[in-house]
Protein backbone atom coordinates (compact mmCIF):
# COMPACT_ATOMS: atom_id res chain seq x y z
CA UNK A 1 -84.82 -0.09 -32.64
CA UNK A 2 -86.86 2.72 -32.12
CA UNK A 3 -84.73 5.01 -33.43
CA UNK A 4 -85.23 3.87 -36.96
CA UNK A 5 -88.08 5.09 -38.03
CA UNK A 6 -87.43 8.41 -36.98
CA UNK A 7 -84.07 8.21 -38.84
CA UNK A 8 -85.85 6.68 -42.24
CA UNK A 9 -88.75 9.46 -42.03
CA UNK A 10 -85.91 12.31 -41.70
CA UNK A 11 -83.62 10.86 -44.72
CA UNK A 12 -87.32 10.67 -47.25
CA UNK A 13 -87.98 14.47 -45.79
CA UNK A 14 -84.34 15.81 -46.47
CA UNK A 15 -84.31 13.88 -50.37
CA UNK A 16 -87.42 15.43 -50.94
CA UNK A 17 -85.93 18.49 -50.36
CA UNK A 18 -83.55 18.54 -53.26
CA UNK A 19 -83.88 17.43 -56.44
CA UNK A 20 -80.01 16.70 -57.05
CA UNK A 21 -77.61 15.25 -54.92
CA UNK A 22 -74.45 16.44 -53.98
CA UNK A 23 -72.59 14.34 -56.28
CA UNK A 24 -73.99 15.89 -59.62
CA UNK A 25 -74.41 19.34 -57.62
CA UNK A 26 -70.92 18.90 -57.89
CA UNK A 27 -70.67 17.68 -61.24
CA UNK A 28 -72.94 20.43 -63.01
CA UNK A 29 -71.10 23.01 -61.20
CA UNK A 30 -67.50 21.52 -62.49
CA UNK A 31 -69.57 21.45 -65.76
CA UNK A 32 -70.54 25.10 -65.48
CA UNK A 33 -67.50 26.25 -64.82
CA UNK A 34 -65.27 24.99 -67.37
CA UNK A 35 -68.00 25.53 -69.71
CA UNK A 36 -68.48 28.72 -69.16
CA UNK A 37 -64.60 29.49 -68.70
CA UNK A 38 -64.14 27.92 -71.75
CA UNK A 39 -66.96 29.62 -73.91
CA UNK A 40 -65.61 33.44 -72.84
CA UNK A 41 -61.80 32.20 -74.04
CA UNK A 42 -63.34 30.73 -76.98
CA UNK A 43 -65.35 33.58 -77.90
CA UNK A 44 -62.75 36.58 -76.93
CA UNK A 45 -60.08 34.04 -78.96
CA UNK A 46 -63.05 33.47 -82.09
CA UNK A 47 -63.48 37.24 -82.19
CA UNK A 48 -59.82 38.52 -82.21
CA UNK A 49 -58.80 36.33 -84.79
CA UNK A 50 -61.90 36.74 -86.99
CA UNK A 51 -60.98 40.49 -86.47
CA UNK A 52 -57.08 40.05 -86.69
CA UNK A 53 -57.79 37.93 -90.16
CA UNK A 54 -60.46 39.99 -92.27
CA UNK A 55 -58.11 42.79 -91.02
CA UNK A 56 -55.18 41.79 -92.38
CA UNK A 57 -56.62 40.48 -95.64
CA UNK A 58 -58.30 43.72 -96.19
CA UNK A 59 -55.00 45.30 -95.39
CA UNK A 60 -53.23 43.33 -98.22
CA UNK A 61 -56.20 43.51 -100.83
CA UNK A 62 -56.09 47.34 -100.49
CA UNK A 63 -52.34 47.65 -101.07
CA UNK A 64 -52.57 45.47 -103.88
CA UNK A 65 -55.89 47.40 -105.43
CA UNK A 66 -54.33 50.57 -105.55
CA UNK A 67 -50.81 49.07 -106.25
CA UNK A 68 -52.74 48.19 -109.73
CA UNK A 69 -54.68 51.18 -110.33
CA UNK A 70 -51.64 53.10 -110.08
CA UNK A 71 -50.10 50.48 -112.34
CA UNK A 72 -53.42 51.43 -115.04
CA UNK A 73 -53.15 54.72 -114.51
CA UNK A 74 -49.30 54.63 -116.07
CA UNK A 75 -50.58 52.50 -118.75
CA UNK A 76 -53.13 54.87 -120.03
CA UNK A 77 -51.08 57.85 -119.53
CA UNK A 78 -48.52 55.99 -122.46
CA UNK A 79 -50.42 53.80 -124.32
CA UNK A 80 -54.19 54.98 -124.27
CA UNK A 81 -55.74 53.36 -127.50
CA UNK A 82 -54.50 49.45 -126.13
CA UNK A 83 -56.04 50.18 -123.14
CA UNK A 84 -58.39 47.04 -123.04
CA UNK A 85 -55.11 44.77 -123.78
CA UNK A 86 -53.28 46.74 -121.14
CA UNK A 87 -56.42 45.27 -118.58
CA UNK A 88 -54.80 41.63 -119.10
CA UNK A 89 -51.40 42.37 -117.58
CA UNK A 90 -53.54 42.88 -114.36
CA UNK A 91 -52.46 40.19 -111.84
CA UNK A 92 -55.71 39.45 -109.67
CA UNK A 93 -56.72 36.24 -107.77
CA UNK A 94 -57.81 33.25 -109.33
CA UNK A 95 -61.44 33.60 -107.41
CA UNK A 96 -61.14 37.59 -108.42
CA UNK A 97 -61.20 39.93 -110.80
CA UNK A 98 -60.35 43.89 -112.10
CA UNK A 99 -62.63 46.26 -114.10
CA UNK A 100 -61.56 49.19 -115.68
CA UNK A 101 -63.60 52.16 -115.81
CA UNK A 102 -62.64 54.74 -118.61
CA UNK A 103 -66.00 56.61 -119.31
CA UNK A 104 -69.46 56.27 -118.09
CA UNK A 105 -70.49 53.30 -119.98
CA UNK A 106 -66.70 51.66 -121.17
CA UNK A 107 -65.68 49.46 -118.70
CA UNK A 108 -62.84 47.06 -119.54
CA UNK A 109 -62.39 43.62 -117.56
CA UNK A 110 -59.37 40.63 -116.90
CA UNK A 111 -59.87 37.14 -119.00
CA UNK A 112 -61.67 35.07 -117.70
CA UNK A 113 -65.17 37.15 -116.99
CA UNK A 114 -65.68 35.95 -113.72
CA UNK A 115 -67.61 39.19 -112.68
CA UNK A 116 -68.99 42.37 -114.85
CA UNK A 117 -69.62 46.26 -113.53
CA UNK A 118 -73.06 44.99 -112.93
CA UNK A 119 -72.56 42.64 -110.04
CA UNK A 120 -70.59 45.19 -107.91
CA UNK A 121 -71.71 47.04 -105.19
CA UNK A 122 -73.94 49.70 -106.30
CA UNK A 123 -72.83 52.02 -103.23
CA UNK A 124 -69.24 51.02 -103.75
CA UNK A 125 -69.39 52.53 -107.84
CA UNK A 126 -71.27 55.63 -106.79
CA UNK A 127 -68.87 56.47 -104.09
CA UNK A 128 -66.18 55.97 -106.51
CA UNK A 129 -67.69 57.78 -109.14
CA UNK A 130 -67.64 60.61 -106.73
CA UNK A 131 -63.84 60.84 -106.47
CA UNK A 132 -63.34 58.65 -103.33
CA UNK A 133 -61.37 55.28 -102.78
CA UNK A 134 -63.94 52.78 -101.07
CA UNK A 135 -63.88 49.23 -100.00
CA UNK A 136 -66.90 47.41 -99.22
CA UNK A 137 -67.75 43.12 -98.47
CA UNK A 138 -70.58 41.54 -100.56
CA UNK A 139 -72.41 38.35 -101.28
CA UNK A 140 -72.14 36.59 -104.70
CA UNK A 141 -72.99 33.24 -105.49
CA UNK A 142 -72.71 31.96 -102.13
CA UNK A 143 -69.40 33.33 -101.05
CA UNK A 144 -68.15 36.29 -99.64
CA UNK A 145 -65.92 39.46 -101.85
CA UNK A 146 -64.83 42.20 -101.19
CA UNK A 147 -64.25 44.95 -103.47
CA UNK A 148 -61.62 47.71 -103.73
CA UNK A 149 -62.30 50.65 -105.87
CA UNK A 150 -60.41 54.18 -105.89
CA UNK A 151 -60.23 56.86 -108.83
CA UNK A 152 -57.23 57.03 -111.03
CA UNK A 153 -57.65 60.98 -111.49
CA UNK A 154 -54.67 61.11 -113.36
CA UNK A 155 -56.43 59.60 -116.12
CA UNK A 156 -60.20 60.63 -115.60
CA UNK A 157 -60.76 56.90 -114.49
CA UNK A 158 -61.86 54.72 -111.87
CA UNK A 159 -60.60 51.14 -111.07
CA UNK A 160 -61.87 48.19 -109.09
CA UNK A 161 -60.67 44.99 -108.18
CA UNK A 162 -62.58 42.18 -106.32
CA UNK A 163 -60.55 39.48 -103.84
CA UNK A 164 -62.64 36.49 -102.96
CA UNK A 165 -62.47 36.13 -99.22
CA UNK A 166 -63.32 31.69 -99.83
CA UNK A 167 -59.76 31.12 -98.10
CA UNK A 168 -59.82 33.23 -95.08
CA UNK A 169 -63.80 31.90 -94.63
CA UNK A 170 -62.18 28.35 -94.57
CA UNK A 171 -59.81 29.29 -91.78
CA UNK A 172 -62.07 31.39 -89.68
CA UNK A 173 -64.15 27.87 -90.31
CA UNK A 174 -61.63 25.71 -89.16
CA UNK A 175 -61.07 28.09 -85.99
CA UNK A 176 -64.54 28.09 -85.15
CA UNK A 177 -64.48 24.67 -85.08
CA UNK A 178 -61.69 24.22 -83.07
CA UNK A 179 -63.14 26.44 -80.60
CA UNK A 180 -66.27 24.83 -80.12
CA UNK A 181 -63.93 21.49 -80.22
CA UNK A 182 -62.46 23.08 -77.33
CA UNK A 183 -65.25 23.95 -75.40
CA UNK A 184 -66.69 19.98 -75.59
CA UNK A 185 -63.07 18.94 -74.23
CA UNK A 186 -62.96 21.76 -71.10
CA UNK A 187 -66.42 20.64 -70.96
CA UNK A 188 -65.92 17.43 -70.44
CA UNK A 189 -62.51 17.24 -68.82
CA UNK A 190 -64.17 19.72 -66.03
CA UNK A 191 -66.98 17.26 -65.81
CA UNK A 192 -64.31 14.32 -64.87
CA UNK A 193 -62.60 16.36 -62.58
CA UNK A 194 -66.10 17.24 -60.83
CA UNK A 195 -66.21 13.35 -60.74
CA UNK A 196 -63.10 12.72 -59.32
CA UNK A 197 -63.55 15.52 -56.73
CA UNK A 198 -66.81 14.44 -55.74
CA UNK A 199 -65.54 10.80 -55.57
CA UNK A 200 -63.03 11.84 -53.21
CA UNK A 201 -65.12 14.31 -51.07
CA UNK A 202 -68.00 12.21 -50.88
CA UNK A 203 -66.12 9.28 -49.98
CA UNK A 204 -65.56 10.40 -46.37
CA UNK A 205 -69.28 11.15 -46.41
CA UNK A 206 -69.99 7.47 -47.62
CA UNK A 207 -68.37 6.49 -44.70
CA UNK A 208 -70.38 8.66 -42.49
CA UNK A 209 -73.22 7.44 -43.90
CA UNK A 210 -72.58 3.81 -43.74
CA UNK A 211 -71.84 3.87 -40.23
CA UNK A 212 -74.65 5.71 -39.23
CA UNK A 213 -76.77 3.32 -41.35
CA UNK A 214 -74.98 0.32 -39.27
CA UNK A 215 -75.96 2.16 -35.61
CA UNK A 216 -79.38 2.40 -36.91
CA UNK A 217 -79.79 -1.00 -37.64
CA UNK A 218 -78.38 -1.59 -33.81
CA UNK A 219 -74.75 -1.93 -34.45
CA UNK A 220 -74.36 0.66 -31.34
CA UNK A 221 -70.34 -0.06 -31.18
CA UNK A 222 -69.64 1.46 -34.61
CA UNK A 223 -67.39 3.52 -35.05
CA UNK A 224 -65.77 5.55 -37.88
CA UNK A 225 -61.84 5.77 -38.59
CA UNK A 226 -59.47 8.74 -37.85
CA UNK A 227 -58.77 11.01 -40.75
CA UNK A 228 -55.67 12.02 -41.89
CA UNK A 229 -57.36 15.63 -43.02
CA UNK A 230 -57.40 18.05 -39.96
CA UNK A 231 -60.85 19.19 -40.95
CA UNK A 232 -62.86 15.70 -41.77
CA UNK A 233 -60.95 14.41 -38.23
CA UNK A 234 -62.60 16.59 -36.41
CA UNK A 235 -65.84 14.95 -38.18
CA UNK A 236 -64.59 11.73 -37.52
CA UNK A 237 -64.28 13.11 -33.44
CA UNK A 238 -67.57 14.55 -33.22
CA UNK A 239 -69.60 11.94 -34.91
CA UNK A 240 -67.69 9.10 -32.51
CA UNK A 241 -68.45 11.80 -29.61
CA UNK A 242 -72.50 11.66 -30.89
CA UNK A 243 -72.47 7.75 -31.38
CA UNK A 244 -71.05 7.06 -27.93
CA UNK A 245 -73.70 9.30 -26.28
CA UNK A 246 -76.42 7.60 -27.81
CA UNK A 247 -75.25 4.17 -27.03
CA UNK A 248 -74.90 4.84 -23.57
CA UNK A 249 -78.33 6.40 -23.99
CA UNK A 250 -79.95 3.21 -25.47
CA UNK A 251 -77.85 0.86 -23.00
CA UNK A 252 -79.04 2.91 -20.12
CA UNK A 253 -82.30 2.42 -21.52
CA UNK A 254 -82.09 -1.04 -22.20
CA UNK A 255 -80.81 -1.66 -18.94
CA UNK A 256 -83.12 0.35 -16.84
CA UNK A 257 -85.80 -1.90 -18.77
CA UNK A 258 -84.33 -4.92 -17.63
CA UNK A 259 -83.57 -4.28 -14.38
CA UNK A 260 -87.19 -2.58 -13.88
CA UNK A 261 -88.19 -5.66 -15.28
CA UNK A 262 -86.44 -7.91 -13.28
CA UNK A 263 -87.45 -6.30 -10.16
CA UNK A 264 -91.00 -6.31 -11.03
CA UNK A 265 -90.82 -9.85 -11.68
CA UNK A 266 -91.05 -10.95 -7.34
CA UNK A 267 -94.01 -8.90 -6.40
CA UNK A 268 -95.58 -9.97 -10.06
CA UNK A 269 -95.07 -13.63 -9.20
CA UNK A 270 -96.45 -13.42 -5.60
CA UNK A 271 -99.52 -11.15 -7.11
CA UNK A 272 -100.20 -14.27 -9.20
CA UNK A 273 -99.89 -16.32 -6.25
CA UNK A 274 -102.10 -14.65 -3.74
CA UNK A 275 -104.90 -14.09 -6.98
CA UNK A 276 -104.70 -17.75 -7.84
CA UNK A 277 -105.68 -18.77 -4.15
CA UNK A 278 -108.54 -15.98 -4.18
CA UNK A 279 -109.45 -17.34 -7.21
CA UNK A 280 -110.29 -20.58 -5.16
CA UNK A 281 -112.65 -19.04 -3.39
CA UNK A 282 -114.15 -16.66 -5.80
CA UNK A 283 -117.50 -18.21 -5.21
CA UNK A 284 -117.42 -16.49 -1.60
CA UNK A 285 -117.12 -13.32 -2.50
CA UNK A 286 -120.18 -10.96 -3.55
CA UNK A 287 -121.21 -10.12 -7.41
CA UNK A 288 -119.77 -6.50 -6.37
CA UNK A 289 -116.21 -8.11 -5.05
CA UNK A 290 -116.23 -10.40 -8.01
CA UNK A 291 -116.10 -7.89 -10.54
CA UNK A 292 -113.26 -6.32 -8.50
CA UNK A 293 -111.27 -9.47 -8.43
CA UNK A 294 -112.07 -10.16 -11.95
CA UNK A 295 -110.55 -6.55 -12.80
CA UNK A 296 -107.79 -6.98 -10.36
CA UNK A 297 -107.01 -10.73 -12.30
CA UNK A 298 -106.85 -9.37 -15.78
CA UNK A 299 -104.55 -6.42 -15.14
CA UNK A 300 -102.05 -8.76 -13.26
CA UNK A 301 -102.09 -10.73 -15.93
CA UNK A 302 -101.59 -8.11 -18.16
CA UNK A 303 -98.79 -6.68 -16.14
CA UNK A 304 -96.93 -10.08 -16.02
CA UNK A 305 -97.03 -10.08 -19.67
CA UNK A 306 -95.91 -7.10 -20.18
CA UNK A 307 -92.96 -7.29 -17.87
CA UNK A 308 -92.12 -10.82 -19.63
CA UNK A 309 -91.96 -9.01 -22.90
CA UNK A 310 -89.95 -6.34 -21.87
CA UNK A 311 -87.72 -8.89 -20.63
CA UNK A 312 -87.57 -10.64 -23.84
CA UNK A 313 -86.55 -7.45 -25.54
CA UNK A 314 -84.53 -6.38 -23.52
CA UNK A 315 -82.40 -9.12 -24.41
CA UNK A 316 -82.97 -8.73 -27.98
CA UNK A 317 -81.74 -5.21 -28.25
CA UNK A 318 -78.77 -6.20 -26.21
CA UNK A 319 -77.28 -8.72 -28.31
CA UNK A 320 -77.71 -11.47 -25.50
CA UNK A 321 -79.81 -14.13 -27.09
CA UNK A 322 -78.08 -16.53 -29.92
CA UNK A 323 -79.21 -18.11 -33.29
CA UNK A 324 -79.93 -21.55 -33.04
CA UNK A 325 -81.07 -22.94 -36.32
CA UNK A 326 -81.83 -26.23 -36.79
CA UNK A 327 -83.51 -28.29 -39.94
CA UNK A 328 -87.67 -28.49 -40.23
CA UNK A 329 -90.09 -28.78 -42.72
CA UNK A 330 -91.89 -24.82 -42.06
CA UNK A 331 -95.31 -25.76 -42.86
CA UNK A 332 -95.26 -28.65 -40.47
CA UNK A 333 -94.20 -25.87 -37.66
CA UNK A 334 -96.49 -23.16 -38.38
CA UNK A 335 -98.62 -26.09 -38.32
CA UNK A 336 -97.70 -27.15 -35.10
CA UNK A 337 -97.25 -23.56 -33.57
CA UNK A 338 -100.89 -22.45 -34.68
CA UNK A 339 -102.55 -25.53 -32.76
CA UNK A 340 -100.73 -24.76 -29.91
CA UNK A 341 -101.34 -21.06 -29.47
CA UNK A 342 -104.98 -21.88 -30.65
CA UNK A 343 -104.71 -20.30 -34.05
CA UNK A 344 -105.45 -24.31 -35.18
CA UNK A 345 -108.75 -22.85 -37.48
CA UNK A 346 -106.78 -20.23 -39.73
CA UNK A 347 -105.81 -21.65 -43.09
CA UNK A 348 -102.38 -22.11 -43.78
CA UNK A 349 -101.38 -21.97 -47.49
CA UNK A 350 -98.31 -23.30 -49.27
CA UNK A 351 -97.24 -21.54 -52.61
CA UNK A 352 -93.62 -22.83 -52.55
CA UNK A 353 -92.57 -24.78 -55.82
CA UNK A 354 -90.90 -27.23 -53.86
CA UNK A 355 -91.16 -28.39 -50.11
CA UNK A 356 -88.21 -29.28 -48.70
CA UNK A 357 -86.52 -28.41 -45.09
CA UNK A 358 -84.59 -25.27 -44.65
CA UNK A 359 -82.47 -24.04 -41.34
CA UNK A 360 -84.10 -21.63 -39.40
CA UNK A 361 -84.51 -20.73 -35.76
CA UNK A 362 -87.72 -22.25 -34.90
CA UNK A 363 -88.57 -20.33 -31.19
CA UNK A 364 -88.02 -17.22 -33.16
CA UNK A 365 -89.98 -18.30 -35.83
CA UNK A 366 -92.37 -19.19 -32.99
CA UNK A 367 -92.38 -15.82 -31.41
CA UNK A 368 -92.99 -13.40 -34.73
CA UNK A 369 -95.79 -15.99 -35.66
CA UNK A 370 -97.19 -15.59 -32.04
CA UNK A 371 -96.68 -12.08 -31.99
CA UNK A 372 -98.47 -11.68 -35.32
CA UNK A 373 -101.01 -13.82 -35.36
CA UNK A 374 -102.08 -12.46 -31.12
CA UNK A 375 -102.02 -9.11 -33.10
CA UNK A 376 -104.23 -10.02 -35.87
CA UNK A 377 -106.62 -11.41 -32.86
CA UNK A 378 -106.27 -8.08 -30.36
CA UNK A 379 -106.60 -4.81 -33.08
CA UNK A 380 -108.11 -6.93 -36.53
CA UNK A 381 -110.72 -9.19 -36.55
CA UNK A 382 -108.33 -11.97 -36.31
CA UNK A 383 -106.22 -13.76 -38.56
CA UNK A 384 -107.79 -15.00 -41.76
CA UNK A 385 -104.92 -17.24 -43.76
CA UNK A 386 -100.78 -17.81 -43.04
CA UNK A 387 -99.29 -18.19 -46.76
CA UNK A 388 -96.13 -19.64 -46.87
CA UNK A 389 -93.19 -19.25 -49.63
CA UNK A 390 -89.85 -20.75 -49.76
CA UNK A 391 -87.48 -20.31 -52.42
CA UNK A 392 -83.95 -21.38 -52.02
CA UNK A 393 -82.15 -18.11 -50.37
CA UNK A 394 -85.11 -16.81 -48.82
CA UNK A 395 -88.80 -17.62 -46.78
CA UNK A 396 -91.43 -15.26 -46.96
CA UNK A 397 -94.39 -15.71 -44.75
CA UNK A 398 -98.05 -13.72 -45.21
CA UNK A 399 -100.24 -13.23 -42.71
CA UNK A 400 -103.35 -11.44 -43.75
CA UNK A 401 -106.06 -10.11 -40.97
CA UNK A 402 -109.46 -8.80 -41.10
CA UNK A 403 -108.61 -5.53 -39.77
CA UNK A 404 -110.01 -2.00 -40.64
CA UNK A 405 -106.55 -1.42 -42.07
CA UNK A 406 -103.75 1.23 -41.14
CA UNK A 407 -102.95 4.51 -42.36
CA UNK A 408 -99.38 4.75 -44.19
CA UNK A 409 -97.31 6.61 -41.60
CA UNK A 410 -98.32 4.64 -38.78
CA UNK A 411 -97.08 1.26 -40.55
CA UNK A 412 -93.43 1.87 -39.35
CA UNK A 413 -94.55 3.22 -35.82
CA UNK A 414 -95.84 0.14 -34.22
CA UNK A 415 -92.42 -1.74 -34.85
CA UNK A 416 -92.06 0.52 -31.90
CA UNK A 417 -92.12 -0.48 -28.07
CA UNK A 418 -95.67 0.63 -26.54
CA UNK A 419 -97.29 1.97 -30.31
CA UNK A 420 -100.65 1.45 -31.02
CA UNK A 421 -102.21 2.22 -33.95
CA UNK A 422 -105.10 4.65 -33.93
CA UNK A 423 -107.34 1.48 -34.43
CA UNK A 424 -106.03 -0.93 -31.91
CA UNK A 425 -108.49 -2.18 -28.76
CA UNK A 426 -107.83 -0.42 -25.55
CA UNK A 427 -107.06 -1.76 -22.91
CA UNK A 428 -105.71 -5.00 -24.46
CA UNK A 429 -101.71 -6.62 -25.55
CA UNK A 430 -98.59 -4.74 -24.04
CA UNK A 431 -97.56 -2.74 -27.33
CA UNK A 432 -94.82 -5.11 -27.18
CA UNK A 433 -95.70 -7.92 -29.37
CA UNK A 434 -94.66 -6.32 -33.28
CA UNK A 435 -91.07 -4.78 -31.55
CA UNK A 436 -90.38 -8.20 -30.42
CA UNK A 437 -91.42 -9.66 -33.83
CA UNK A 438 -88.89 -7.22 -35.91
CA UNK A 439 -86.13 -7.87 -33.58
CA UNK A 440 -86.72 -11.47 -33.75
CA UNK A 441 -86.71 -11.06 -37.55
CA UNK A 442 -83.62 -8.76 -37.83
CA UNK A 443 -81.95 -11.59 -35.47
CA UNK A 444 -82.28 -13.87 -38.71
CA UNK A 445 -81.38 -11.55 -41.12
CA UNK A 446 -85.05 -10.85 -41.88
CA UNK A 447 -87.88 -8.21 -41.80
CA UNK A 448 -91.43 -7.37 -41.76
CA UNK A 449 -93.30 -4.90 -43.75
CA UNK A 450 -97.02 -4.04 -43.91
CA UNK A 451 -99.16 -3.94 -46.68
CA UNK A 452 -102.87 -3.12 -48.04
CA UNK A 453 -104.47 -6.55 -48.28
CA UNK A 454 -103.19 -7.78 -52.33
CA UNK A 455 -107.23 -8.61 -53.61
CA UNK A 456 -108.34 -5.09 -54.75
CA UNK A 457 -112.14 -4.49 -52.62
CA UNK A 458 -110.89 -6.40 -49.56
CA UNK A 459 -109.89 -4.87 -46.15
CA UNK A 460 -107.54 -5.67 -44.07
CA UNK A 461 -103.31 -5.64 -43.81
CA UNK A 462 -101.13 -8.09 -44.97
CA UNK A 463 -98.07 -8.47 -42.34
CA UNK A 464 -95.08 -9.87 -44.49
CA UNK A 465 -91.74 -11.93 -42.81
CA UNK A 466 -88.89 -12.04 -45.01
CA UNK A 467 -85.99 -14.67 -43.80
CA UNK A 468 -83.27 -15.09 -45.11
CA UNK A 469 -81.69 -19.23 -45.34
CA UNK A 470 -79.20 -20.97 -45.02
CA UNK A 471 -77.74 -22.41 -48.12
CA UNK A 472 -77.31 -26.14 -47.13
CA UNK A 473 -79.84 -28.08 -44.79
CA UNK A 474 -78.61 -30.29 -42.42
């Protein structure tokens, strides 16, 4: 119809228009959301407990550190001269270790030397040294300490212990992980939900769409469901309210063209009549009056062919005319059809694999080969070869024409009752002839598209019929 050109121009303009759909619209912002929700709870959760943990480990390490250097300071106060075998009753980690500090350059260690004075924190012995208790984290091979030193003043000493912090890495590890373990699951469980919400709100849209997809291909009674949700209901109502305007729009249409046509057809007919007896005595008449009647001739012609078009579409559009398909060998009939519509001197090629007779409607067959090939003749140059192929499911028919070609968005306009192309011959053909060939086509499940001519150099269209068969000939 003529509607659906309109209708496939606005749907290319509106997907140009976005880049994503509202499907994965929907789906990234599910996506966002749970990721994002997910990676502020992961973080604020990551951060407390890294806090809560080194925290509470430093907490313990510092009661323990000065729980021992009180512990020294006792020991030297009674038994000064063991002091280095008083270093071993020192309970430290396995991973750490104690140092004693009893002068400037005596330092006294636990069994096994894991660590000496020199690898601790240079900051952390000065402060000491200065009279204050310090704690400080540092690096060594690899892994993270952290050492505990305070002043035994009793004694004129200074003691530090080291803890290795290797455990509580391995747990802020594992809860790090588990956070970011999180944050693929939220992810991804707010992605499925964004599936299974767009699934369901989409579906009524699916509908929508599918029905207004059937109206444009001239299903004018469809309808779409009632809704059980207040809200798409009153969708449902108004796009039902829409659809039933524009049939009655198109059936008013249609049936102003057919009765205009119909009327038209009595005066037509007895303007043919009263021309054909003038025409008998055409030799009476003066060169002047000749080229009158002559004039007069071709538009009544014109008109009655344009009226019997409209007719013929008219019927189309409205559903009246039936399939009738019937078994024939196709090349024979395009054969037969271009000798009788004088198209007889335009090759006709056969590219099938196999010949064999398929059911098809042959007077509609008839009238898009007409209707083509009278095109082809009006607007380009003529025909110059009908190619034929037939495969088992479907017929495809070529015909290519000598024409100066036509621009890309006129190719969908001329399906259209009364377009031209910017081309086309004045004056000549009723506008009708590719609308009738389309509907014809859709009739049989088919359609035809228009292409550049396929040899790369050569002008001229290529008009393409695509049929589609019947499984079984009879």
């Amino acid at each position: 119809m003529a509607i659906r050109p309109r209708t496939e121009k606005w749907l290319t303009r509106r997907s140009r228009g976005h880049s994503l759909g509202l499907r994965a619209r929907t789906l990234v912002s599910f996506g966002l959301i749970a990721f994002t929700t997910s990676l502020l709870a992961g973080v604020a959760t990551y951060s407390y407990t890294r806090s809560y943990l080194l925290e509470q480990r430093e907490n313990a390490m510092t009661t323990q550190a000065f729980s021992n250097a009180r512990l020294m300071g006792t020991y030297i106060e009674t038994q000064k001269d063991a002091v280095g075998s008083l270093v071993s009753y020192i309970r430290t980690e396995a991973d750490g270790f104690a140092v004693l500090q009893v002068a400037p350059n005596e330092y006294f260690s636990v069994d096994p030397l894991a660590f000496t004075q020199i690898d601790l924190p240079k900051d952390l012995v000065a402060k000491v040294q200065s009279g204050k208790a310090a704690v400080q984290k540092f690096s060594f091979n690899g892994h993270l300490y952290e050492a505990v030193g305070t002043p035994v003043s009793a004694v004129g000493a200074n003691y530090f212990e080291v803890f290795s912090l290797r455990e509580t890495e391995r747990i802020i590890g594992f809860i790090l992980s588990a956070v970011i373990a999180g944050l693929v699951v939220a992810t991804s469980t707010g992605l499925l939900l964004g599936w299974f919400a767009s699934k369901r709100l989409l579906r009524p849209v699916g509908r929508v769409a599918n029905t207004a997809a059937q109206i444009a291909d001239g299903k004018l009674d469809a309808r779409l469901l009632p809704e059980s949700d207040p809200d798409l209901d009153q969708l449902v109502t108004s796009f039902n309210a829409m659809a039933d305007a524009v049939q009655e729009r198109i059936e008013r249409e249609i049936r102003f063209a057919s009765d205009v046509s119909h009327e038209l057809r009595s005066p037509i007919t007895a303007l043919t009549a009263a021309i054909e007896v003038l025409a008998a005595k055409r030799h009476e008449l003066s060169e002047r009056n000749q080229q009158a009647f002559d004039i007069v001739d071709t538009q009544v012609r014109r008109f009655d062919r344009m009226v019997i078009d409209l007719l013929e579409l008219s019927r189309l559009e409205s559903g009246a005319s039936q399939l009738r398909v019937e078994s024939v060998d196709i090349q024979d009939l395009i054969s037969r059809i271009a000798q009788r519509f004088q198209f007889g001197s335009i090759p006709i090629i056969n590219t099938s694999m196999e010949h064999s007779e398929i059911l098809v409607d042959r007077l509609r067959i008839e009238r898009i080969l007409v209707n083509l090939l009278g095109n082809a003749a009006e607007h380009a140059g003529g025909a110059r070869a009908i190619i034929i192929h037939q495969e088992e499911s479907l017929l495809t028919i070529h015909v290519d024409d000598n024409g100066p070609g036509l621009p890309d968005d006129e190719r969908l306009k001329v399906f259209s009752r009364f377009a031209r192309g910017r081309n086309a011959a004045r004056g000549t053909g009723s506008g009708l002839g590719l609308a009738i060939a389309m509907e014809h086509a859709k009739v049989m499940n088919g359609n035809i598209m228009i292409a550049d001519h396929p040899v790369s150099g050569e002008q001229g269209l290529r008009f393409t019929v695509t049929i589609s068969l019947a499984k079984d000939a009879v």
